[in-house]
PDB file of N, CA and C in Angstrom:
ATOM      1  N   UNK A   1     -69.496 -20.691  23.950  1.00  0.00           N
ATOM      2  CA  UNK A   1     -69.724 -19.737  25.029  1.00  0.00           C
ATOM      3  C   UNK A   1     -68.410 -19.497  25.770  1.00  0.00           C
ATOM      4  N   UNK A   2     -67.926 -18.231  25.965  1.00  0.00           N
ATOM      5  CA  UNK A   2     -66.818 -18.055  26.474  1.00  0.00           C
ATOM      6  C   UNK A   2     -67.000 -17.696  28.071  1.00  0.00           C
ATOM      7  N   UNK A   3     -65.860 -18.339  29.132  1.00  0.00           N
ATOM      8  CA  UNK A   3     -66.144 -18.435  30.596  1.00  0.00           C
ATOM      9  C   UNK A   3     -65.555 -16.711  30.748  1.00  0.00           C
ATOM     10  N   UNK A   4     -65.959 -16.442  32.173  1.00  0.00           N
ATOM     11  CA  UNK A   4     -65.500 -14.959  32.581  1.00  0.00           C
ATOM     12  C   UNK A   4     -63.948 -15.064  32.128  1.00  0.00           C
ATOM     13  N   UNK A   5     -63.395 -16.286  32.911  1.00  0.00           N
ATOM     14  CA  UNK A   5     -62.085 -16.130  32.808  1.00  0.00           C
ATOM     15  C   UNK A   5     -61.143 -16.389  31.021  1.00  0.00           C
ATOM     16  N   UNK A   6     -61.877 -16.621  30.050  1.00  0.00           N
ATOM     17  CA  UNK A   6     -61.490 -16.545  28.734  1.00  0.00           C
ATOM     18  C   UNK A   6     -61.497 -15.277  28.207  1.00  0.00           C
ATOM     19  N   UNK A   7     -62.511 -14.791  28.838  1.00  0.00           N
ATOM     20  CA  UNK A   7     -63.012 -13.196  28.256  1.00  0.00           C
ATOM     21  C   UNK A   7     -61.915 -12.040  28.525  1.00  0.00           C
ATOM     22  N   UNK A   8     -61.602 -12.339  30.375  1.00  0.00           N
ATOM     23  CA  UNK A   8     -60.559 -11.409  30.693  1.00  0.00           C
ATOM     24  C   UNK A   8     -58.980 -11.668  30.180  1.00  0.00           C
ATOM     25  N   UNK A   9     -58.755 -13.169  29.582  1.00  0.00           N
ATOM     26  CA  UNK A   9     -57.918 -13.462  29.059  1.00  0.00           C
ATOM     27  C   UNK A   9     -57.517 -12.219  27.824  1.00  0.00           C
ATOM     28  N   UNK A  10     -58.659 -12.484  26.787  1.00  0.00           N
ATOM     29  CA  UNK A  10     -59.065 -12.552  25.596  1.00  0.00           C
ATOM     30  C   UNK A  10     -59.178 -10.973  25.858  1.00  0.00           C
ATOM     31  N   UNK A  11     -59.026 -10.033  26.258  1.00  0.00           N
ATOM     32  CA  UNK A  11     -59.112  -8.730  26.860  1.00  0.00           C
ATOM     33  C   UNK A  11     -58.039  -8.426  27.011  1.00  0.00           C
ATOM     34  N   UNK A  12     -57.162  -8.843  28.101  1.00  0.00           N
ATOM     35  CA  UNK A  12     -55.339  -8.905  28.063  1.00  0.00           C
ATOM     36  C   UNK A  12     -54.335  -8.881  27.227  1.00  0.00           C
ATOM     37  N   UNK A  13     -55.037  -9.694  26.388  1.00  0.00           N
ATOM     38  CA  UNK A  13     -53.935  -9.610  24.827  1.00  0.00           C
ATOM     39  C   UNK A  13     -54.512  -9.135  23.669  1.00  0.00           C
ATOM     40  N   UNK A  14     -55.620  -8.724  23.722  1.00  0.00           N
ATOM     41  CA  UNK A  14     -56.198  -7.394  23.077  1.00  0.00           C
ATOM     42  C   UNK A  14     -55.205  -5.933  23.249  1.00  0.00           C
ATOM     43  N   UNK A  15     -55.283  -5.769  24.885  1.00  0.00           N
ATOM     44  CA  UNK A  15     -54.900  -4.765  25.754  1.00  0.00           C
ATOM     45  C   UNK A  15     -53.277  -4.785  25.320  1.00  0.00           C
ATOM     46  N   UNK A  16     -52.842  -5.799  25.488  1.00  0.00           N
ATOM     47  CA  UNK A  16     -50.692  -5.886  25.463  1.00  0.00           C
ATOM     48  C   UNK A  16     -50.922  -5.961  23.899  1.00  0.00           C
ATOM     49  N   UNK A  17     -51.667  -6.269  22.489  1.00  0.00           N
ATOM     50  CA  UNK A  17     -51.197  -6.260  21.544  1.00  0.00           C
ATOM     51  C   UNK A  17     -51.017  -4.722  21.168  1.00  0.00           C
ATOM     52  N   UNK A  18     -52.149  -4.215  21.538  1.00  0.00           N
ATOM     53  CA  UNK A  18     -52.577  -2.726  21.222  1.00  0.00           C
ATOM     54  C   UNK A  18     -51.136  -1.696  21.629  1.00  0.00           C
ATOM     55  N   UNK A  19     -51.356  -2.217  23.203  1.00  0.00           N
ATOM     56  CA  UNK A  19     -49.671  -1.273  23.897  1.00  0.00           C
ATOM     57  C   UNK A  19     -48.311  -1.420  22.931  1.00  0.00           C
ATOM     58  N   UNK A  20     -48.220  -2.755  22.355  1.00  0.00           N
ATOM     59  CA  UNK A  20     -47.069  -2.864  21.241  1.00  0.00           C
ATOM     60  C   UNK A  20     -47.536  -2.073  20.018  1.00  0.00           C
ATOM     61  N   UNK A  21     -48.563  -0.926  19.417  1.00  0.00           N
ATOM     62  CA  UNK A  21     -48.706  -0.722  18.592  1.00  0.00           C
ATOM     63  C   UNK A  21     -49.291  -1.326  17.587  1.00  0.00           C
ATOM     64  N   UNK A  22     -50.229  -2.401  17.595  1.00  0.00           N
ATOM     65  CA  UNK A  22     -50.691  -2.953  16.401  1.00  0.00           C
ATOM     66  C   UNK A  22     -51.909  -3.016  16.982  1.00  0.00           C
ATOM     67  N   UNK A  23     -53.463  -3.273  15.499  1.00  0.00           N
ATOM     68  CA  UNK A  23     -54.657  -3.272  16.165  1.00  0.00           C
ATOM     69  C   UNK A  23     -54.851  -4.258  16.963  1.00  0.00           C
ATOM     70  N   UNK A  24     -56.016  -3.845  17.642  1.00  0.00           N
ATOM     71  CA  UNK A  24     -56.607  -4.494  18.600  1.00  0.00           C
ATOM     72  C   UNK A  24     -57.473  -6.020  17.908  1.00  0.00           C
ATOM     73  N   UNK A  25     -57.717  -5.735  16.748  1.00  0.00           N
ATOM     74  CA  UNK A  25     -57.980  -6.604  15.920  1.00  0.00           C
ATOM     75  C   UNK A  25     -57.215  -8.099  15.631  1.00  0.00           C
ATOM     76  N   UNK A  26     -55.951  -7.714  15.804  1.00  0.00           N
ATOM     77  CA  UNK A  26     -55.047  -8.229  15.410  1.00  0.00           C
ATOM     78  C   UNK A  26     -55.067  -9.417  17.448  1.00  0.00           C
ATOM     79  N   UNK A  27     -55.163  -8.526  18.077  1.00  0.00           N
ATOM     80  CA  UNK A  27     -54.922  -9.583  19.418  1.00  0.00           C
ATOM     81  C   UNK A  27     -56.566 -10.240  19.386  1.00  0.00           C
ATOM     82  N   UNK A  28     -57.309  -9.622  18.943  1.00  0.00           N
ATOM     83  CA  UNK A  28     -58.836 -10.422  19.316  1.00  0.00           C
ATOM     84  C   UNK A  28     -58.297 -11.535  18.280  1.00  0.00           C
ATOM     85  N   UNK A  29     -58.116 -11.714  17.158  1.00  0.00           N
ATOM     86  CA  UNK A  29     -58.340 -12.828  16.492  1.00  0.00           C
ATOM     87  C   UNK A  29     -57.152 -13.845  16.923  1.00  0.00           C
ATOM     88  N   UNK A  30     -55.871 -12.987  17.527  1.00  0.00           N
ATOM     89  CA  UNK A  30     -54.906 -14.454  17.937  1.00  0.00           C
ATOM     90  C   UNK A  30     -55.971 -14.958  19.295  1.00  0.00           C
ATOM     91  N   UNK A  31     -56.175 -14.374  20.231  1.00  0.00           N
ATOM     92  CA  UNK A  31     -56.821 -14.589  20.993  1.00  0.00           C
ATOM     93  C   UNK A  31     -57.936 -16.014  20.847  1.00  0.00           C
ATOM     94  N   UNK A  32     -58.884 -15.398  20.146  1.00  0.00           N
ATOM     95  CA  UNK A  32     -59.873 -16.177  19.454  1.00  0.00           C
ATOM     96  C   UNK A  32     -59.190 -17.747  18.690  1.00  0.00           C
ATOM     97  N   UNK A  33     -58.031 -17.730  18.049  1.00  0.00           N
ATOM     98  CA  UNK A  33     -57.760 -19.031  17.654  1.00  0.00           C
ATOM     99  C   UNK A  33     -57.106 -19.348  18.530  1.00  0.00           C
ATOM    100  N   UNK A  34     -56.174 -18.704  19.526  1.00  0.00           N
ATOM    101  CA  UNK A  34     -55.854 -19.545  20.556  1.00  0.00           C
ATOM    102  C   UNK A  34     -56.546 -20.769  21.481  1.00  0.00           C
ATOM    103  N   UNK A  35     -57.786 -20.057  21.732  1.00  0.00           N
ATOM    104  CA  UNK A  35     -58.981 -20.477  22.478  1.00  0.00           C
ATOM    105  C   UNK A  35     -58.839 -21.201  23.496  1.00  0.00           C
ATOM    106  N   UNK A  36     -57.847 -21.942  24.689  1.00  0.00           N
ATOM    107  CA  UNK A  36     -57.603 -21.958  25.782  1.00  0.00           C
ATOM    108  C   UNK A  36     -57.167 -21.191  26.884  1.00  0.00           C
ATOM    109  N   UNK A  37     -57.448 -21.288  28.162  1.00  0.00           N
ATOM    110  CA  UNK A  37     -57.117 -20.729  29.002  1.00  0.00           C
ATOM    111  C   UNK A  37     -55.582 -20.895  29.336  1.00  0.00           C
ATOM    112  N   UNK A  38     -54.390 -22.127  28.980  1.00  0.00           N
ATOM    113  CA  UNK A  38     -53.435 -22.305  28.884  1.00  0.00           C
ATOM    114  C   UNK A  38     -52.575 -21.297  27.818  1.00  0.00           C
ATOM    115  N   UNK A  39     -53.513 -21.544  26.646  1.00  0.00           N
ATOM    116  CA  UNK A  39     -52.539 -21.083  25.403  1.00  0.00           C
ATOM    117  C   UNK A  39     -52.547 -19.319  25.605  1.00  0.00           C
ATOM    118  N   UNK A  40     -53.452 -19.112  25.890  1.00  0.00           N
ATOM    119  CA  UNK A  40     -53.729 -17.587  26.593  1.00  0.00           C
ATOM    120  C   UNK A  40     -53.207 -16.695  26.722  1.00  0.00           C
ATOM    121  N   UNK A  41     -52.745 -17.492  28.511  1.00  0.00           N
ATOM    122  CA  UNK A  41     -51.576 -16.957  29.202  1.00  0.00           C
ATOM    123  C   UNK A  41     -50.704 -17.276  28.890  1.00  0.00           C
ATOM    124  N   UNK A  42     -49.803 -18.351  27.921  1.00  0.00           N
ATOM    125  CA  UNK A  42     -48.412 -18.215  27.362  1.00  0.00           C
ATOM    126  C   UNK A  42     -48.305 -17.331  26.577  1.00  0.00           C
ATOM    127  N   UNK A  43     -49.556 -16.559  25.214  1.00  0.00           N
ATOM    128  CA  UNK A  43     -49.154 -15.611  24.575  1.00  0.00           C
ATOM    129  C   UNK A  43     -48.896 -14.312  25.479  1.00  0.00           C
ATOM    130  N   UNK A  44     -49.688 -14.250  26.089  1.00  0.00           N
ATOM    131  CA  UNK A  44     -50.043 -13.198  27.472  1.00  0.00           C
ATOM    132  C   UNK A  44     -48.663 -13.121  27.779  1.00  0.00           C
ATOM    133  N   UNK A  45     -47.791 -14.102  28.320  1.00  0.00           N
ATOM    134  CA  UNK A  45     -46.257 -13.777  28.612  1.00  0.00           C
ATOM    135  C   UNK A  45     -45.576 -13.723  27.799  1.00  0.00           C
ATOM    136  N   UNK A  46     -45.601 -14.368  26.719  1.00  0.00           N
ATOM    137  CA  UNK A  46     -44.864 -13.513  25.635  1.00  0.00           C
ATOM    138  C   UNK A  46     -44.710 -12.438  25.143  1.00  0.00           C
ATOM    139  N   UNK A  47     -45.895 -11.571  24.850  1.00  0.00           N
ATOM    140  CA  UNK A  47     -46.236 -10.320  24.657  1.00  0.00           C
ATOM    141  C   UNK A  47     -45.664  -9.736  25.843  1.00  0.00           C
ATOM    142  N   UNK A  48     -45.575  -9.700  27.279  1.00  0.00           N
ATOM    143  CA  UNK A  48     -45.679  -9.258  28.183  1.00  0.00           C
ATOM    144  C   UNK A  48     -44.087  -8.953  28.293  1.00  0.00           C
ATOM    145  N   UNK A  49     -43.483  -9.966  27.777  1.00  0.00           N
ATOM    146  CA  UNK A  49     -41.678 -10.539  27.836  1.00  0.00           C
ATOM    147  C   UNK A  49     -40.984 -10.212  26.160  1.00  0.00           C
ATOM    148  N   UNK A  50     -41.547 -10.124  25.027  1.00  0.00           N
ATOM    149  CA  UNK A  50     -41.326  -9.377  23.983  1.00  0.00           C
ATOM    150  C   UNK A  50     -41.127  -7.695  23.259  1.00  0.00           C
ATOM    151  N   UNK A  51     -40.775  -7.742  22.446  1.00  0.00           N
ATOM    152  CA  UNK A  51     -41.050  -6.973  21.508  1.00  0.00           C
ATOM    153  C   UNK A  51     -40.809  -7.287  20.143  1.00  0.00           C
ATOM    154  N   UNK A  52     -41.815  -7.554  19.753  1.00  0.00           N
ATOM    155  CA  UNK A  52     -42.307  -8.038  18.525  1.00  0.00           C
ATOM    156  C   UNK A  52     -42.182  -6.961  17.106  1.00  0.00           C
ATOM    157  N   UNK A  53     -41.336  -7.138  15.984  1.00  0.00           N
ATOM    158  CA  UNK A  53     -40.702  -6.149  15.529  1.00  0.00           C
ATOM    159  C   UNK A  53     -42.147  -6.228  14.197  1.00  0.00           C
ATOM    160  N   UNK A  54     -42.803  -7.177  13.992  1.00  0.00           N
ATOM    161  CA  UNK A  54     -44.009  -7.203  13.364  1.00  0.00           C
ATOM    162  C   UNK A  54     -45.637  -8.160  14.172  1.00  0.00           C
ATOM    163  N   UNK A  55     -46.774  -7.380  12.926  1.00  0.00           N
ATOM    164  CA  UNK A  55     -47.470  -8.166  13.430  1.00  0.00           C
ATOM    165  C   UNK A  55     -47.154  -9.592  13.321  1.00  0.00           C
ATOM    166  N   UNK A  56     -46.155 -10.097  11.816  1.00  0.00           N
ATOM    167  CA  UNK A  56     -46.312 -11.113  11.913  1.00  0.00           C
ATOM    168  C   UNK A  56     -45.440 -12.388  12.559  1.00  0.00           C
ATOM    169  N   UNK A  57     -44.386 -11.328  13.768  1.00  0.00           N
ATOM    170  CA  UNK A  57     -43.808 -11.659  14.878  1.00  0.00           C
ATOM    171  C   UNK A  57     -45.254 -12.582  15.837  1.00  0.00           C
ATOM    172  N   UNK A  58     -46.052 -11.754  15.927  1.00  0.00           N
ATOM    173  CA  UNK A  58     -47.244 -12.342  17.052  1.00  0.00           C
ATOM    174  C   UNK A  58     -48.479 -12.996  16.373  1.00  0.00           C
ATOM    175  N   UNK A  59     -48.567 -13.305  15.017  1.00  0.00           N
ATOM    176  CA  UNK A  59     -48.810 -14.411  14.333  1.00  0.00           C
ATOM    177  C   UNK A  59     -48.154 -15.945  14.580  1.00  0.00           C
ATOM    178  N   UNK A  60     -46.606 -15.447  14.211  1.00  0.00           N
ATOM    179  CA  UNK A  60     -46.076 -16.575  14.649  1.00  0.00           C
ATOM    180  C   UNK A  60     -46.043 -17.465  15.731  1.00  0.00           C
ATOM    181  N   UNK A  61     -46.056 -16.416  16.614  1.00  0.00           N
ATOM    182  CA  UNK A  61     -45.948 -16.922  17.950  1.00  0.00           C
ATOM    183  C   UNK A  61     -47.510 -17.503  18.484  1.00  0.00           C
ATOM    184  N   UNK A  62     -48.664 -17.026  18.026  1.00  0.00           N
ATOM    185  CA  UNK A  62     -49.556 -17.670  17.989  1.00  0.00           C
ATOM    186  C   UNK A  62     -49.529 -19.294  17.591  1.00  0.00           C
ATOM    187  N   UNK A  63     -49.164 -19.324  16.496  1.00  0.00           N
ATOM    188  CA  UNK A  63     -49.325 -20.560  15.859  1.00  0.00           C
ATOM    189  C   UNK A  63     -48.433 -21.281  16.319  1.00  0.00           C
ATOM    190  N   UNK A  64     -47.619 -21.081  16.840  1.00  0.00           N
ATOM    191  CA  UNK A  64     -45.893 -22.022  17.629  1.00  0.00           C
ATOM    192  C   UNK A  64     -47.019 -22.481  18.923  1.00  0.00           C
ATOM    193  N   UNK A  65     -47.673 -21.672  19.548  1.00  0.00           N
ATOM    194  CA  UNK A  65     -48.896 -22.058  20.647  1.00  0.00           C
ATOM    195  C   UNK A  65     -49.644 -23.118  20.258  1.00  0.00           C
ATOM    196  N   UNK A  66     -50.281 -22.862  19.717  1.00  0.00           N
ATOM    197  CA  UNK A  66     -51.050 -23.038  18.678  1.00  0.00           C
ATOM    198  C   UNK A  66     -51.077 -24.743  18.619  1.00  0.00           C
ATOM    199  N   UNK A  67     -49.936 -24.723  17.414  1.00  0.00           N
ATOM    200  CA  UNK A  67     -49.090 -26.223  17.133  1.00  0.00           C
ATOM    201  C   UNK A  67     -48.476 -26.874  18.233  1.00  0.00           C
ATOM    202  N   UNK A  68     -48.027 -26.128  19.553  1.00  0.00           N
ATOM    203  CA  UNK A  68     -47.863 -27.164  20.619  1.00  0.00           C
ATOM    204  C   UNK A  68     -48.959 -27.323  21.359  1.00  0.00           C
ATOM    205  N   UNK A  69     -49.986 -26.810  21.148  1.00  0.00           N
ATOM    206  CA  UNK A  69     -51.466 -27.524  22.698  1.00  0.00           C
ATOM    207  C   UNK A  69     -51.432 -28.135  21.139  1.00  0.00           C
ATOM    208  N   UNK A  70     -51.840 -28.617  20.170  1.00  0.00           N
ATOM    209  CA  UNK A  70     -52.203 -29.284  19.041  1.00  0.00           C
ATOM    210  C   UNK A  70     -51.489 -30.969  18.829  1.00  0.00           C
ATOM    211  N   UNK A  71     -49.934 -30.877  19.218  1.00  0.00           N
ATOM    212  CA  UNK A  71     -49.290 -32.063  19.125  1.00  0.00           C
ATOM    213  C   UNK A  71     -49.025 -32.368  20.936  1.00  0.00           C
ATOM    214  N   UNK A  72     -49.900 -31.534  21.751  1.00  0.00           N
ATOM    215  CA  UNK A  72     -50.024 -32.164  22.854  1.00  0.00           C
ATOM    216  C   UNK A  72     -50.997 -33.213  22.508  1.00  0.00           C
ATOM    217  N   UNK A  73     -52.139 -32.557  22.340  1.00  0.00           N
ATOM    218  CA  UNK A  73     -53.167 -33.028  22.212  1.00  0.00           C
ATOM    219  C   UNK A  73     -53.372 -34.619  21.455  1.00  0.00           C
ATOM    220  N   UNK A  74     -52.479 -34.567  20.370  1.00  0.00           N
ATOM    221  CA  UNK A  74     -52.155 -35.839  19.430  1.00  0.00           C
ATOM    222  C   UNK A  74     -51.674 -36.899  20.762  1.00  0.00           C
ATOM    223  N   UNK A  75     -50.273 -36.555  21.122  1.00  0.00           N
ATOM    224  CA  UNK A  75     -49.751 -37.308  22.245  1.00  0.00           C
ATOM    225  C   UNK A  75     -50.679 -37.720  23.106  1.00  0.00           C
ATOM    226  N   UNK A  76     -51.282 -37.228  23.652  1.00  0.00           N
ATOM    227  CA  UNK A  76     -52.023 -37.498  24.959  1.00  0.00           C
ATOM    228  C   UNK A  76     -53.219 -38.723  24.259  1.00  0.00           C
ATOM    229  N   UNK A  77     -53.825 -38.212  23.104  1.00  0.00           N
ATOM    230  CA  UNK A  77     -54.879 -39.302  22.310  1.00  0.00           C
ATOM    231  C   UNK A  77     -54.166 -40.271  21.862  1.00  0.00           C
ATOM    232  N   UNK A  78     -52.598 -40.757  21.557  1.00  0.00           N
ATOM    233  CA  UNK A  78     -51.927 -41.574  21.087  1.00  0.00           C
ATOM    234  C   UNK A  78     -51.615 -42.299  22.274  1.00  0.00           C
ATOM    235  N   UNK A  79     -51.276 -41.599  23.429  1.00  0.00           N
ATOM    236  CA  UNK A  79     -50.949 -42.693  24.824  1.00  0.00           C
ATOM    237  C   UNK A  79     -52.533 -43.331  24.979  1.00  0.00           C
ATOM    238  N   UNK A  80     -53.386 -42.759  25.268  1.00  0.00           N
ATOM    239  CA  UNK A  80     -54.960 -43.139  25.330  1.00  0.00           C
ATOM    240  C   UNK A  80     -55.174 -44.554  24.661  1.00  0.00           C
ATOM    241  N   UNK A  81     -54.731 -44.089  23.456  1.00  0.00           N
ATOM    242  CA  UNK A  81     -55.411 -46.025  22.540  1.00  0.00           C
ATOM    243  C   UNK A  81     -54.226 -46.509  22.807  1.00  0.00           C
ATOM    244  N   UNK A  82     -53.010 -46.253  22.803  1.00  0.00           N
ATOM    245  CA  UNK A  82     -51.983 -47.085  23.099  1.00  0.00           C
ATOM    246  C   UNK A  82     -52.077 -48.082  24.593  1.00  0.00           C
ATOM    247  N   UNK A  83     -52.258 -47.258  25.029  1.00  0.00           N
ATOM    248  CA  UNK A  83     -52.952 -48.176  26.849  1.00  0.00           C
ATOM    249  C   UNK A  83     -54.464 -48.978  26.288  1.00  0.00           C
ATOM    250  N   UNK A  84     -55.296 -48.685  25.547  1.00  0.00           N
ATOM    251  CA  UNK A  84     -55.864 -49.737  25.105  1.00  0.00           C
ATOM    252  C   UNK A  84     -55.473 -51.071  24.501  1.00  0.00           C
ATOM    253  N   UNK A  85     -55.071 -50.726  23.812  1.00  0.00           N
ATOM    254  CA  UNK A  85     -54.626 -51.517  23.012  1.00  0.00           C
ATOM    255  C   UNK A  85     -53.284 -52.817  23.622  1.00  0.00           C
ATOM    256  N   UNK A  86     -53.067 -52.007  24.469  1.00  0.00           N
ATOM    257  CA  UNK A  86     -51.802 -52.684  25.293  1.00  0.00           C
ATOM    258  C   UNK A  86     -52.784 -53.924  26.499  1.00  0.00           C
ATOM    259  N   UNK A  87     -53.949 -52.868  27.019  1.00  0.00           N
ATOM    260  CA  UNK A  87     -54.895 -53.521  27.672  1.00  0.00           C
ATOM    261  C   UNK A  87     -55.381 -54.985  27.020  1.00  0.00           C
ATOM    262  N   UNK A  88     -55.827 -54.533  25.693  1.00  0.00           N
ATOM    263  CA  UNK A  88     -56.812 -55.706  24.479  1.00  0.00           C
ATOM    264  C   UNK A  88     -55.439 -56.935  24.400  1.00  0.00           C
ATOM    265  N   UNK A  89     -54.322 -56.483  24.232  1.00  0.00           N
ATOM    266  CA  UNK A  89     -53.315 -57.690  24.365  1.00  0.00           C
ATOM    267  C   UNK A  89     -52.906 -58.399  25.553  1.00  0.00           C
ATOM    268  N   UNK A  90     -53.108 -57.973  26.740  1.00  0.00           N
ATOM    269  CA  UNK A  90     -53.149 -58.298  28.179  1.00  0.00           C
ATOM    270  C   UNK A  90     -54.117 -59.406  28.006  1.00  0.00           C
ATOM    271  N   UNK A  91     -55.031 -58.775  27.907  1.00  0.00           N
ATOM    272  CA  UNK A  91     -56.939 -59.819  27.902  1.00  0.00           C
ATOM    273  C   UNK A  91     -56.874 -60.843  27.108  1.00  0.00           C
ATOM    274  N   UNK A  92     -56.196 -60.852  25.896  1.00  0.00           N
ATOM    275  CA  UNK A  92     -55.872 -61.677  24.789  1.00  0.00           C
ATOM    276  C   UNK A  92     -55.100 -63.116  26.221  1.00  0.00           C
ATOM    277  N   UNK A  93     -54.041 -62.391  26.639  1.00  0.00           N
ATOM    278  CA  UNK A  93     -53.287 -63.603  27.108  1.00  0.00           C
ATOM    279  C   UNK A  93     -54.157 -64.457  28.340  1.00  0.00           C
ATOM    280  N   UNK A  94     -55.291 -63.685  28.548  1.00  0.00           N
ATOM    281  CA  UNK A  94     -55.464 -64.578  29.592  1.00  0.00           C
ATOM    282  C   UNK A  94     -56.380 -66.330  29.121  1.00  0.00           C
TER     283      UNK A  94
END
């Protein structure tokens, strides 16, 4: 289920892909795999701060998004068990 504020996202870079000349098709589906409200608005300023000499200029740049909320995401689950685990050896010593 998408929130108001994904929708008007997801509308925006519909809207700025279209103004660069390429379908609208083309921003719904980066849009759609983007799927955060973060990753969003960074394509949102890119597009906004570009000119993209292909579609598959704003492919790319999708997936460069994309792959960084992705190896955030790793990091943040790798500090997570790491503080466990650091915890389980604490408990060990007592």
């Amino acid at each position: 289920m998408m929130t108001e504020e994904l929708e008007r996202l997801r509308n925006q870079i519909i809207k700025l892909v279209e103004e660069k000349g390429y379908p609208g098709k083309l921003g719904a589906l980066a849009a759609d795999s983007l799927g955060s409200e973060k990753a969003m608005t960074r394509m949102i300023g890119w597009l906004s701060h570009s000119e993209p000499r292909s579609a598959e200029d704003i492919a790319d740049e999708m997936l460069a998004i994309c792959e960084d909320r992705d190896n955030w995401r790793k990091k943040k689950e790798a500090e997570f068990y790491q503080q466990k685990y650091n915890q389980y050896l604490w408990d060990m010593k007592k």
